[in-house]
Protein backbone atom coordinates (compact mmCIF):
# COMPACT_ATOMS: atom_id res chain seq x y z
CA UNK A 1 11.82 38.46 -21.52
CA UNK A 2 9.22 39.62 -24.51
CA UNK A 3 10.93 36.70 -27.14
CA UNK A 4 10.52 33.71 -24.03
CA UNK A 5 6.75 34.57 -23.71
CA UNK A 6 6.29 34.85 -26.98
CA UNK A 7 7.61 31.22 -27.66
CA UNK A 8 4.84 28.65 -28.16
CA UNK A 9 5.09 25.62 -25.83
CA UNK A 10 6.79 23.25 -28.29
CA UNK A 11 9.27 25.56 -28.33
CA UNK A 12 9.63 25.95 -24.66
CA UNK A 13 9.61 22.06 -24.47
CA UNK A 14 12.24 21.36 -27.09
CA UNK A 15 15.16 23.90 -25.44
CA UNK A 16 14.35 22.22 -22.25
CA UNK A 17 17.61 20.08 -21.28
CA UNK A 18 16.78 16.27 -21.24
CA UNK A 19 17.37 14.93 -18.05
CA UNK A 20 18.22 17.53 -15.13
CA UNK A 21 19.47 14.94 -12.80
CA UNK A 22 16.72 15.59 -10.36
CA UNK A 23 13.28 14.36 -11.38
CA UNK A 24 11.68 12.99 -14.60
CA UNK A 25 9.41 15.16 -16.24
CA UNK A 26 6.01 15.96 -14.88
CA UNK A 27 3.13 15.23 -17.79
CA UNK A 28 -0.29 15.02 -17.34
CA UNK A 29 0.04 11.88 -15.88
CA UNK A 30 1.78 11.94 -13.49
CA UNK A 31 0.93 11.12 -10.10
CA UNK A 32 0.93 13.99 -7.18
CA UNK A 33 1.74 13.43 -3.75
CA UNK A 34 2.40 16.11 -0.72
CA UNK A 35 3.69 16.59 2.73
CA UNK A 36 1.89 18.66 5.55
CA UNK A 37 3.77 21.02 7.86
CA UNK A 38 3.67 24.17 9.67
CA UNK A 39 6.36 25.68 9.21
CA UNK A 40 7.46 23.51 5.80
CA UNK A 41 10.92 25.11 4.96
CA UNK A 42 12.68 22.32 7.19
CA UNK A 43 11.24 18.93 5.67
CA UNK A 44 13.58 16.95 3.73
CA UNK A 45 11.30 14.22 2.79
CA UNK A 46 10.50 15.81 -0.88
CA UNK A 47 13.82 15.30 -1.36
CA UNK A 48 14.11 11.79 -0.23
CA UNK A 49 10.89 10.59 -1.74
CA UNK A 50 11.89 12.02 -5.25
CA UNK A 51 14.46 9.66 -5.51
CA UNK A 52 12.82 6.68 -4.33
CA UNK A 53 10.79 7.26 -6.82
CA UNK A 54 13.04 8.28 -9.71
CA UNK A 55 15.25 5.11 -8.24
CA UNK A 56 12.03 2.85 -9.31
CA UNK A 57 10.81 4.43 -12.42
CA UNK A 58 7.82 6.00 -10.35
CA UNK A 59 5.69 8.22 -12.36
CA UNK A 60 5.16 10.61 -9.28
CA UNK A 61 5.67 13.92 -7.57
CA UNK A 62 5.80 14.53 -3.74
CA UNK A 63 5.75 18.22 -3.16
CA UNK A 64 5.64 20.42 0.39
CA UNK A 65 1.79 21.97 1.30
CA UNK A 66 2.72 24.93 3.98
CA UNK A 67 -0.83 24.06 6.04
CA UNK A 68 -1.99 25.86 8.81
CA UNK A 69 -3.76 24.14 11.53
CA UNK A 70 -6.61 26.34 10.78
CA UNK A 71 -6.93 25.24 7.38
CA UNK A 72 -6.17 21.51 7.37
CA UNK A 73 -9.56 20.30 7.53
CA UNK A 74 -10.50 22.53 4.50
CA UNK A 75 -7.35 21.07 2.73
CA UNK A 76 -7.85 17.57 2.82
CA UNK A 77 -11.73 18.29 2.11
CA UNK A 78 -10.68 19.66 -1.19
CA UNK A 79 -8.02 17.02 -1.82
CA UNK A 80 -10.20 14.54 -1.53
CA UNK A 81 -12.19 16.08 -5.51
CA UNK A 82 -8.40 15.55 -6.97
CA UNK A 83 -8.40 13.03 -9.24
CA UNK A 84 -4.08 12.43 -9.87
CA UNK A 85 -3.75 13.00 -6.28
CA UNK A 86 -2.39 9.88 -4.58
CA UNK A 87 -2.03 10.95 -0.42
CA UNK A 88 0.38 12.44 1.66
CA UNK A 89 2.67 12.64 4.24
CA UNK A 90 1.08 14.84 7.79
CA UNK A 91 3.94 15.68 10.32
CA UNK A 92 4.03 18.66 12.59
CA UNK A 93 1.92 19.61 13.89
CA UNK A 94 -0.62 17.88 11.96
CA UNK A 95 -0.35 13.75 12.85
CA UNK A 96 -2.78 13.59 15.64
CA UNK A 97 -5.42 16.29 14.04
CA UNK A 98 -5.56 13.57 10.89
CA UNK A 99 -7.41 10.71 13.20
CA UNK A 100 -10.95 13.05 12.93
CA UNK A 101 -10.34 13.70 8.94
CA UNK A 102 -9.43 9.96 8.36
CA UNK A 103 -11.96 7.67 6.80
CA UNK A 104 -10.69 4.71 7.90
CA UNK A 105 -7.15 4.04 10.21
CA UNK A 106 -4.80 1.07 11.04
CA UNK A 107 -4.94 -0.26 14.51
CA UNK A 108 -1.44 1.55 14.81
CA UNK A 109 -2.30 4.56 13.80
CA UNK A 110 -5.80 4.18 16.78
CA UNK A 111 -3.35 2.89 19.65
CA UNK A 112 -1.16 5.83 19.24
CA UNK A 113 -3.25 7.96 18.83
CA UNK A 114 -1.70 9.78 15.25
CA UNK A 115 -1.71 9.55 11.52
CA UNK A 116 1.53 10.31 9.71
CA UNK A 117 0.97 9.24 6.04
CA UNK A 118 -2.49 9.24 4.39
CA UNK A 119 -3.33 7.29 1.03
CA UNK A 120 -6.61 8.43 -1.03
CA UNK A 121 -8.29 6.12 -2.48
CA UNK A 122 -9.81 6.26 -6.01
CA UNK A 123 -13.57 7.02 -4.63
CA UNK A 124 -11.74 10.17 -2.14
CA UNK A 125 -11.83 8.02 0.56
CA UNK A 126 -8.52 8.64 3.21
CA UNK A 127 -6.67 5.71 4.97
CA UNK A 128 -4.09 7.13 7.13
CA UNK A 129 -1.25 5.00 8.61
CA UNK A 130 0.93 5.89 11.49
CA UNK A 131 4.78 4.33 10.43
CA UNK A 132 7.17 5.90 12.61
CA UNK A 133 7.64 3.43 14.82
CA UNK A 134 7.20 0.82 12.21
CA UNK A 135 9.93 2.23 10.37
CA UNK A 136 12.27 2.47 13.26
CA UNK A 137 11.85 -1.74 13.61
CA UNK A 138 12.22 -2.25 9.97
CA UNK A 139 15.45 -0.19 10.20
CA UNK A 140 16.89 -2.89 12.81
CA UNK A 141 15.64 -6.04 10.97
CA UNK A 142 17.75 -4.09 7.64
CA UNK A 143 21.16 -4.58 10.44
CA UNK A 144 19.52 -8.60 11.58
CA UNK A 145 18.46 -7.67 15.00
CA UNK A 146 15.72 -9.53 16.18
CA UNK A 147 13.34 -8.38 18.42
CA UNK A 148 11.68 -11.32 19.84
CA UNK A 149 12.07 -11.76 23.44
CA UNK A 150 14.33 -8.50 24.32
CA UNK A 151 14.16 -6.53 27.34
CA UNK A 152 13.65 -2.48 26.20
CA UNK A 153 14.60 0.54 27.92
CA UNK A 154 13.04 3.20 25.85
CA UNK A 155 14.02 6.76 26.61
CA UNK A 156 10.88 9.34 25.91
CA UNK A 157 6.95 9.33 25.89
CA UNK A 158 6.55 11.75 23.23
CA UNK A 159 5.01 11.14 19.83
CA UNK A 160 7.90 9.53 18.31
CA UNK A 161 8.84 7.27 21.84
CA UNK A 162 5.05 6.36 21.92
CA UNK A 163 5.10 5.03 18.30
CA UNK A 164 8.13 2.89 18.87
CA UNK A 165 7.05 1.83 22.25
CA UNK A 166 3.76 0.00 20.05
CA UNK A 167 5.66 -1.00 17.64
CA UNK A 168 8.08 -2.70 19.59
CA UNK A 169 5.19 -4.62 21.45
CA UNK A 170 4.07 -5.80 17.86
CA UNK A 171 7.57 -6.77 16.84
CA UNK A 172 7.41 -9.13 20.13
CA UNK A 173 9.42 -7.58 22.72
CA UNK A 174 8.90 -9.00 25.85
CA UNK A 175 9.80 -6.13 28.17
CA UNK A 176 10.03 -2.40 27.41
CA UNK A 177 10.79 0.03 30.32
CA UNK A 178 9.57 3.66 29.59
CA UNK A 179 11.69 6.31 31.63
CA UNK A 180 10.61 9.50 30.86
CA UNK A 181 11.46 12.90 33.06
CA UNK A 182 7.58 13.33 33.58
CA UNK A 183 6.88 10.18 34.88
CA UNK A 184 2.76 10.91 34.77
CA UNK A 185 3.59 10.87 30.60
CA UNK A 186 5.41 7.42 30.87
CA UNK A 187 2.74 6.11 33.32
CA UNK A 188 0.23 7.02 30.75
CA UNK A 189 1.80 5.52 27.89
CA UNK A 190 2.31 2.44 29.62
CA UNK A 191 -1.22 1.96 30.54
CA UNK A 192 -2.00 2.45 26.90
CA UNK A 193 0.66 -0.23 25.22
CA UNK A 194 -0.49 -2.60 28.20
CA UNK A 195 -4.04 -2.68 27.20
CA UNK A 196 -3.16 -3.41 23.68
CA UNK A 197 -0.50 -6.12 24.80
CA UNK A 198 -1.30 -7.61 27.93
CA UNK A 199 1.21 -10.17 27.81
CA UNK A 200 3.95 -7.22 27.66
CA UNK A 201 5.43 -6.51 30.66
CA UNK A 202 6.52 -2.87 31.51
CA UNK A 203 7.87 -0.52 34.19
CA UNK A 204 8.88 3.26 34.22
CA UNK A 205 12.05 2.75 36.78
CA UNK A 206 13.89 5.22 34.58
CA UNK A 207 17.22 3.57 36.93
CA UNK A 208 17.42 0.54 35.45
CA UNK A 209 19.75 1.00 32.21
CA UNK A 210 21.85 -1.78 32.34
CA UNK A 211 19.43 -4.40 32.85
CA UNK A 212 18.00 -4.70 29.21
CA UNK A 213 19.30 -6.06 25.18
CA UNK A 214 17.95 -2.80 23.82
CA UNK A 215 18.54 0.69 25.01
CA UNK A 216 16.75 3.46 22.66
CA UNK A 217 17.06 7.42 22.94
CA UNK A 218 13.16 8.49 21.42
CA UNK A 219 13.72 11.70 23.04
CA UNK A 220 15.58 15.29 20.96
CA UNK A 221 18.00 15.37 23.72
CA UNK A 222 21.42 14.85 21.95
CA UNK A 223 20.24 17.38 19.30
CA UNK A 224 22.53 20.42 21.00
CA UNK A 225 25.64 19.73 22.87
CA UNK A 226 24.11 21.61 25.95
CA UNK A 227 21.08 18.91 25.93
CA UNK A 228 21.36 16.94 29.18
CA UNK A 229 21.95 13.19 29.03
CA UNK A 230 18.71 10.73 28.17
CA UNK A 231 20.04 8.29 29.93
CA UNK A 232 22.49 7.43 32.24
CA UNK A 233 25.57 6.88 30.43
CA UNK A 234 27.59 5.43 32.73
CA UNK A 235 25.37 1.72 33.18
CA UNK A 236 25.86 0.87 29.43
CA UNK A 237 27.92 -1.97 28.49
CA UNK A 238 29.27 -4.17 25.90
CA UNK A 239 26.42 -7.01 25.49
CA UNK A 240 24.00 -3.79 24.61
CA UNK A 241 22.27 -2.67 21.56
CA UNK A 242 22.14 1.23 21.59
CA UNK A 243 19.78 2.81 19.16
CA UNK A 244 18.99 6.40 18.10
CA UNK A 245 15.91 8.20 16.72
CA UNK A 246 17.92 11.47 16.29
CA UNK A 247 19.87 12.00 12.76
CA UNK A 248 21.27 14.93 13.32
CA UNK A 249 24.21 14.97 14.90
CA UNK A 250 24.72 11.41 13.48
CA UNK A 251 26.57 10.77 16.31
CA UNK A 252 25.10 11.71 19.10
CA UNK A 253 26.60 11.93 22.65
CA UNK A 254 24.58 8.77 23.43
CA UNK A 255 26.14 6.77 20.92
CA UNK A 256 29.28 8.00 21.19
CA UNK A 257 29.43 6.79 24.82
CA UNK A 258 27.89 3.49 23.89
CA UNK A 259 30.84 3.31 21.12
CA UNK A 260 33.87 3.95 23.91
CA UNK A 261 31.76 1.00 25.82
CA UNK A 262 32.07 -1.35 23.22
CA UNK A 263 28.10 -1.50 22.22
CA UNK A 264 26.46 -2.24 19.17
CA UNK A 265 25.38 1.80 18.34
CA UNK A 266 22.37 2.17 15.91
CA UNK A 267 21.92 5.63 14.00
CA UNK A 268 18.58 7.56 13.08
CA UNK A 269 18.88 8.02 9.97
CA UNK A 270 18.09 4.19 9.09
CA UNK A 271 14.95 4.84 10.34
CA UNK A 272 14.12 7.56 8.28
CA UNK A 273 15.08 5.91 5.13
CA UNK A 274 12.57 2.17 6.47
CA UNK A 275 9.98 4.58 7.15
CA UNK A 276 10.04 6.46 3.46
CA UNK A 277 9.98 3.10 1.77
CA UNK A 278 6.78 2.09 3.95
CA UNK A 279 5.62 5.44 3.26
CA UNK A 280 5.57 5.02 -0.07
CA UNK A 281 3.65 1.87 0.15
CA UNK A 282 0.57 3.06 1.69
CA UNK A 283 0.82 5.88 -0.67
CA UNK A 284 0.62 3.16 -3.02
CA UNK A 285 3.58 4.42 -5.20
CA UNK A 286 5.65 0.97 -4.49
CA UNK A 287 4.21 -2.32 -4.21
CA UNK A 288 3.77 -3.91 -0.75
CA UNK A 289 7.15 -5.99 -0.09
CA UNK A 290 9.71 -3.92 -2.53
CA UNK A 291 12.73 -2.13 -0.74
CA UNK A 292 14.82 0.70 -1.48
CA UNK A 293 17.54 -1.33 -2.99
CA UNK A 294 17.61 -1.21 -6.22
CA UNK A 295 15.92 -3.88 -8.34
């Protein structure tokens, strides 16, 4: 212990192995950006991130900040003085405390009601974007589906259902029915998206599976095998698209009935991997436009 503290940092630095496999080094400049949570020991987008940006040559660090609710406003206040910090990612239980410390929002992020990725800008300023449901339509344009004029059923009215259910309206859906076991919550939600697309047309009958393109789980149930069913199983059919937000099971009971039925089944995890590329745009780490193929 004594003769490794009483090496001088050249030292240190020249027994240091080349290239770890993991990330590049970190030198004073590179660029530092974090993800909120409370609790933080689940995230995996640290991981993920890291190797966007090691895939494109990204001078950049995300690392996990274990935030308190208590303490977020204090947090950003102070991240706001650091000069090589670039933004962050907020998630739970964070997203819809970050529309009161926002400078400025995108109309997304306002409809929903939520901020899930925050850029600072050089003068400390913070823009925060809300991509979830953005990345779960860039995830089916990746697989050539195309939105314009399908009829939705959209399972949830949670945080994740409500972002998809705008997005979707944006994307130019031309029907989306919300079914949600607390109807009030679907009600609600629908009042919302109608106000900020009038020509939409929605309904919560939570009956009517069979009667749409595009039928999406934006609920956890499906997580444990003991969850009860979404949906009703037995209306899906072969002319359906059947899309999951959950990535864990990858195959979910939903889509594993939608398989047997012959359906087009779409898996979460493409979702999470759009929504880390957009993320890293607003973060300003990629350039509007680039992917996560490699270039």
């Amino acid at each position: 212990m004594h003769g490794v503290l009483n090496m001088n940092s050249s030292t240190i630095v020249k027994n240091l192995p080349a290239e770890t496999g993991l990330l590049p080094p970190i030198t004073g400049q590179t660029r530092i950006y974090g993800i909120l949570a409370d609790p933080i020991y689940h995230v995996k987008t640290p991981e993920v991130m890291n190797a966007l940006f090691k895939k494109h040559g990204v001078d950049g660090v995300l690392i996990p900040f274990h935030v308190k609710a208590a303490s977020l406003e204090n947090l950003v206040a102070g991240l706001r003085h650091i000069e090589n910090f670039q933004g962050f990612i907020a998630t739970v239980p964070h997203k819809t405390a970050m529309l009161a410390l926002c400078d400025e929002i995108t109309d997304m992020a306002r409809h929903i009601g939520a901020v899930n990725c925050v850029r600072r800008q050089p003068d400390g300023r913070m823009v925060g974007a809300m991509l979830d449901g953005i990345g779960f339509v860039k995830a089916l344009g990746t697989k050539d589906v195309d939105l314009q004029g399908m009829s939705v059923y959209l399972a949830g009215a949670g945080g994740a259902a409500s972002a998809i259910a705008f997005a979707l309206a944006e994307a130019g859906v031309k029907h989306i029915t919300l079914a949600n076991r607390t109807n009030e919550r679907a009600v609600t939600l629908m009042k919302r998206v109608k106000a900020a697309y009038p020509a939409l047309t929605l309904d919560t009958d939570a009956h009517r599976v069979a009667d749409h393109d595009l039928v999406i789980n934006g609920t956890s149930l499906g997580m444990h095998k003991e969850d009860h069913p979404p949906l009703d199983f037995s209306q899906l059919h072969q002319d359906q698209l059947v899309a999951e937000v959950i990535m864990d099971p990858a195959m979910t009971p939903l889509l594993e009935q939608a398989a047997k039925k012959g359906c087009r089944i779409f898996p979460g995890k493409p979702m999470l991997e759009s929504q880390i590329v957009l993320m890293a745009q607003h973060l300003g780490a990629l350039p509007t436009g680039k992917t996560g193929k490699n270039h």
